[in-house]
C-alpha atoms as a PDB file:
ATOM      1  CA  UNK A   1      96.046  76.211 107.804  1.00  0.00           C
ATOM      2  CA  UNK A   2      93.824  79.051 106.199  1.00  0.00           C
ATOM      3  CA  UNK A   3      92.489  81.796 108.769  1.00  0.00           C
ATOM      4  CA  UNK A   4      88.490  80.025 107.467  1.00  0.00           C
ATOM      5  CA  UNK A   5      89.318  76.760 109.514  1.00  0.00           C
ATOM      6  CA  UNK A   6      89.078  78.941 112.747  1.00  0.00           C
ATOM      7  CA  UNK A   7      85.811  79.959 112.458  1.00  0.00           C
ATOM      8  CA  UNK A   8      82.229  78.839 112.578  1.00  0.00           C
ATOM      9  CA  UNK A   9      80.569  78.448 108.669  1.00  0.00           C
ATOM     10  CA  UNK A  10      77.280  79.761 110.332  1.00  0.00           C
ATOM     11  CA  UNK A  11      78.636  83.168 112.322  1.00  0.00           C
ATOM     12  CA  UNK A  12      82.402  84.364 110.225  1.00  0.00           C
ATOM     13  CA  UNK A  13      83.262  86.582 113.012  1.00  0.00           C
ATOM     14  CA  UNK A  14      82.472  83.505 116.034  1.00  0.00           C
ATOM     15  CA  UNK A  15      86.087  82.043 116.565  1.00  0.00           C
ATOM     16  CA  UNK A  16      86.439  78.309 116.946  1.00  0.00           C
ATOM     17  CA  UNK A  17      88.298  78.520 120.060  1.00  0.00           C
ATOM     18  CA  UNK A  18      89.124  74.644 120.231  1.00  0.00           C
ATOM     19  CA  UNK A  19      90.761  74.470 116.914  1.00  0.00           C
ATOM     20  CA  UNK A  20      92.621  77.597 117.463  1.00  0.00           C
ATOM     21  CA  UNK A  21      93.719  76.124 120.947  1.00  0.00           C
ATOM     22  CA  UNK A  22      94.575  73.267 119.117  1.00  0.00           C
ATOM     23  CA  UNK A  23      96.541  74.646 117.008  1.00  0.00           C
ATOM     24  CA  UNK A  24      98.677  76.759 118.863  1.00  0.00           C
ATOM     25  CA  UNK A  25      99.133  74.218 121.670  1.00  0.00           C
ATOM     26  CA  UNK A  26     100.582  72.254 118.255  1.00  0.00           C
ATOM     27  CA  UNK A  27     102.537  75.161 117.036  1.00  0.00           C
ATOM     28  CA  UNK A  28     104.094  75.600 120.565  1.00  0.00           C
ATOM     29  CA  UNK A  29     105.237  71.395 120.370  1.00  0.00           C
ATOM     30  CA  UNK A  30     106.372  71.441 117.035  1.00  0.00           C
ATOM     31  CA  UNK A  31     108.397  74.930 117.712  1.00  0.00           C
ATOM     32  CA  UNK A  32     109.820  73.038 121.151  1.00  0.00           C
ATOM     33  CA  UNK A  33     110.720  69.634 119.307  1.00  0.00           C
ATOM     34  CA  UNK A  34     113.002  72.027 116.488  1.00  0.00           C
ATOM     35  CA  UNK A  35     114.225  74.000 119.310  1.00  0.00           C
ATOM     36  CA  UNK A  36     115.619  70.855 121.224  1.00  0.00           C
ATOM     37  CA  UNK A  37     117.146  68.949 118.000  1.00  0.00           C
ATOM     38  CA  UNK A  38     118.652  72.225 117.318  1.00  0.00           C
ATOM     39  CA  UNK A  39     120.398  72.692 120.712  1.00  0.00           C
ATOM     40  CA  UNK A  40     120.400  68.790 122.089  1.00  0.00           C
ATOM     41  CA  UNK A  41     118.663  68.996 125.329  1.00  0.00           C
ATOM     42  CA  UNK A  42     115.365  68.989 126.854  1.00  0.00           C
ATOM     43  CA  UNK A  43     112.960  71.649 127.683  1.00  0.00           C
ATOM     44  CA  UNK A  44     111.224  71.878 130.944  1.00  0.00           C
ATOM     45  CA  UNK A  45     107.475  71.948 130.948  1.00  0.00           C
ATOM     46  CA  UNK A  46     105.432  74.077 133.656  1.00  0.00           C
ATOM     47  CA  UNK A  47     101.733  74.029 133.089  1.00  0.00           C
ATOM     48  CA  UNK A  48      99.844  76.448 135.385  1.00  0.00           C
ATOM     49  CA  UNK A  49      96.041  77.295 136.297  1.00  0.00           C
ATOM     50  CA  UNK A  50      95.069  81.145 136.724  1.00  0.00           C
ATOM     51  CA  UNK A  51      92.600  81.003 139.994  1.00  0.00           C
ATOM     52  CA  UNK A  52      90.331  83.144 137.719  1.00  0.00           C
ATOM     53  CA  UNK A  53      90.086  80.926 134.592  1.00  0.00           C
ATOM     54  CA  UNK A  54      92.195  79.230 132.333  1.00  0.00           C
ATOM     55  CA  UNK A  55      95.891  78.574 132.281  1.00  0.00           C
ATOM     56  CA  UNK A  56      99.288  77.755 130.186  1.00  0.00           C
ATOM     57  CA  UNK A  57     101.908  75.436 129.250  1.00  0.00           C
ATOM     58  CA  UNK A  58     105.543  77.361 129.264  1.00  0.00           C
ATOM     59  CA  UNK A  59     108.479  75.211 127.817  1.00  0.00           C
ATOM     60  CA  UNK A  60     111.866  76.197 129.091  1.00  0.00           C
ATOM     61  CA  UNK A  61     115.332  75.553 128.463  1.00  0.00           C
ATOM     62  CA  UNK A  62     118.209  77.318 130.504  1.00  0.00           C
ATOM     63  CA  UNK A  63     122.139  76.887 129.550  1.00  0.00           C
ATOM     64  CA  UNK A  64     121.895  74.932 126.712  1.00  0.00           C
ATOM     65  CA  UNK A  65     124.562  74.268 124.039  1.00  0.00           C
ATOM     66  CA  UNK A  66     123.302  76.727 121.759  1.00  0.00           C
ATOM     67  CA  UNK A  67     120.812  78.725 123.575  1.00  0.00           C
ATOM     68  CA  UNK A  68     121.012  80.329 126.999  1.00  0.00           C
ATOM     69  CA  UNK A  69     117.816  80.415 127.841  1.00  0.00           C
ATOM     70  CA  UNK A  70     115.013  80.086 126.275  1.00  0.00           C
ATOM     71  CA  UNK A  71     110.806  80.188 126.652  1.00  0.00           C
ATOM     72  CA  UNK A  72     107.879  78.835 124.227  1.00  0.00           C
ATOM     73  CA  UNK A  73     104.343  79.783 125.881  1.00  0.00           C
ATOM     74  CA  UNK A  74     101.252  79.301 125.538  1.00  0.00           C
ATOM     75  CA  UNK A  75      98.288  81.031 127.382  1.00  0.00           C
ATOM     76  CA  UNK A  76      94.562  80.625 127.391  1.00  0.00           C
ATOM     77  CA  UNK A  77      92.887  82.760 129.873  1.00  0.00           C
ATOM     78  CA  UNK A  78      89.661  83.831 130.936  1.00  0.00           C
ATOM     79  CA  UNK A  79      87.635  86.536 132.849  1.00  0.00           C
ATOM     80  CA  UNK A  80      84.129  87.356 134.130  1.00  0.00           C
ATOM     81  CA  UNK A  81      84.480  90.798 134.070  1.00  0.00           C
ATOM     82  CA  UNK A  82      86.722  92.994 131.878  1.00  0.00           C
ATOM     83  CA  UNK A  83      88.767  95.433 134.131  1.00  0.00           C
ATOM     84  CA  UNK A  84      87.860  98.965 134.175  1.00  0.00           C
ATOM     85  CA  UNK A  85      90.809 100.378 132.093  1.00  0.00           C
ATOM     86  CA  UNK A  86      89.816  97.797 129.203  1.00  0.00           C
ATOM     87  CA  UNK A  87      86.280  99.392 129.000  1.00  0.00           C
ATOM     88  CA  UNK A  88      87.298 103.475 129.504  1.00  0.00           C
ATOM     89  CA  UNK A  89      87.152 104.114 126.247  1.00  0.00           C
ATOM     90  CA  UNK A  90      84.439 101.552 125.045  1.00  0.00           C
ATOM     91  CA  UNK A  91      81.539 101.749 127.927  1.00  0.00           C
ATOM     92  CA  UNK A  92      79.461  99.446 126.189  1.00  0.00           C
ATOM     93  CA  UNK A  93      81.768  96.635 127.132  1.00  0.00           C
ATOM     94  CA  UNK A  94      81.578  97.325 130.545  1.00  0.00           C
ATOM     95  CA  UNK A  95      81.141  93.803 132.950  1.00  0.00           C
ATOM     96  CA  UNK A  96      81.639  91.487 130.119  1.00  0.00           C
ATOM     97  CA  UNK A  97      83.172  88.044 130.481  1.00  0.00           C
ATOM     98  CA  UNK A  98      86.381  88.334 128.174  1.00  0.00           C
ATOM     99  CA  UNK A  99      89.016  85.547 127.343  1.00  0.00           C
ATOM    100  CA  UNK A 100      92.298  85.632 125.571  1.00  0.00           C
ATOM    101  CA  UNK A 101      94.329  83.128 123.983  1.00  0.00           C
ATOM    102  CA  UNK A 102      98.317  83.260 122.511  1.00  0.00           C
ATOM    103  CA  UNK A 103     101.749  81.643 122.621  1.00  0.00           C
ATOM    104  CA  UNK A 104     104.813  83.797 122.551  1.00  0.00           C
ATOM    105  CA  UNK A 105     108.443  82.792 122.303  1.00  0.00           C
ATOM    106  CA  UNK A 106     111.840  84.186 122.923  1.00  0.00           C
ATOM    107  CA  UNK A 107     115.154  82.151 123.071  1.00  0.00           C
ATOM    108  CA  UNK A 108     118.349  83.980 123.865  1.00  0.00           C
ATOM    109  CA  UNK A 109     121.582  82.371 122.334  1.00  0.00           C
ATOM    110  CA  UNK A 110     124.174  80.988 123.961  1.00  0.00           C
ATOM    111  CA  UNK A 111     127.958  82.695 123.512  1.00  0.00           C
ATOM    112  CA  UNK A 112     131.014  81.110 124.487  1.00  0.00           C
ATOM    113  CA  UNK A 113     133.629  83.578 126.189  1.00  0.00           C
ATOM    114  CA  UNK A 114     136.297  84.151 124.298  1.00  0.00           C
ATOM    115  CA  UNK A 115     139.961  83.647 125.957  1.00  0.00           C
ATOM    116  CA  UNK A 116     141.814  87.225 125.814  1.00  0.00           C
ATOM    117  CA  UNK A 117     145.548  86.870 124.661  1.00  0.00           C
ATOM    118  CA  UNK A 118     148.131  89.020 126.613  1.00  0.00           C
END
């Protein structure tokens, strides 16, 4: 889908931050289903709530027939105050709400040992 769909018609620079939950949280399943008909087994899902705001999904696979181990996740997460260190150089933001939003995934392949002739 084209960057446009993300954002409000009225305000380009206001993010639609349902759609682009959306479609991340659908990026993350589709990415999970080709993972598991590539390697044959399941991944484990472990949602999980950040006491501050917001939360994730993280789909995991460990010792699988092709990979290792393995992690698609998402993250939406949210803050009423940015920390000090965010604002050093920009003082202006100083006390604003912030929220951030991402998936990230890393999947470490699975090798067989090898036998060692003598």
């Amino acid at each position: 889908m084209p960057p446009e769909r993300y954002f409000a018609p009225d305000v380009c620079h206001d993010p639609d931050t349902a759609a682009v939950k959306t479609y991340l949280l659908d990026l993350q399943a589709r990415i999970v289903a080709a993972l598991e008909a590539a390697d044959g087994l399941p991944f484990r899902t472990d949602a999980w709530e950040r006491p501050e705001g917001g939360g994730g999904i993280s789909r995991l696979i460990e010792e699988g027939r092709v990979f290792e181990r393995g992690g698609v996740n998402f993250s939406h997460v949210l803050g009423s105050q940015l920390p000090p260190s965010a604002s050093a150089h920009r003082p202006e933001l100083a006390g604003r709400r912030w929220e951030a939003m991402g998936y990230r995934w890393c999947c470490i392949r699975a090798i067989p040992m090898r036998r060692r002739c003598t």
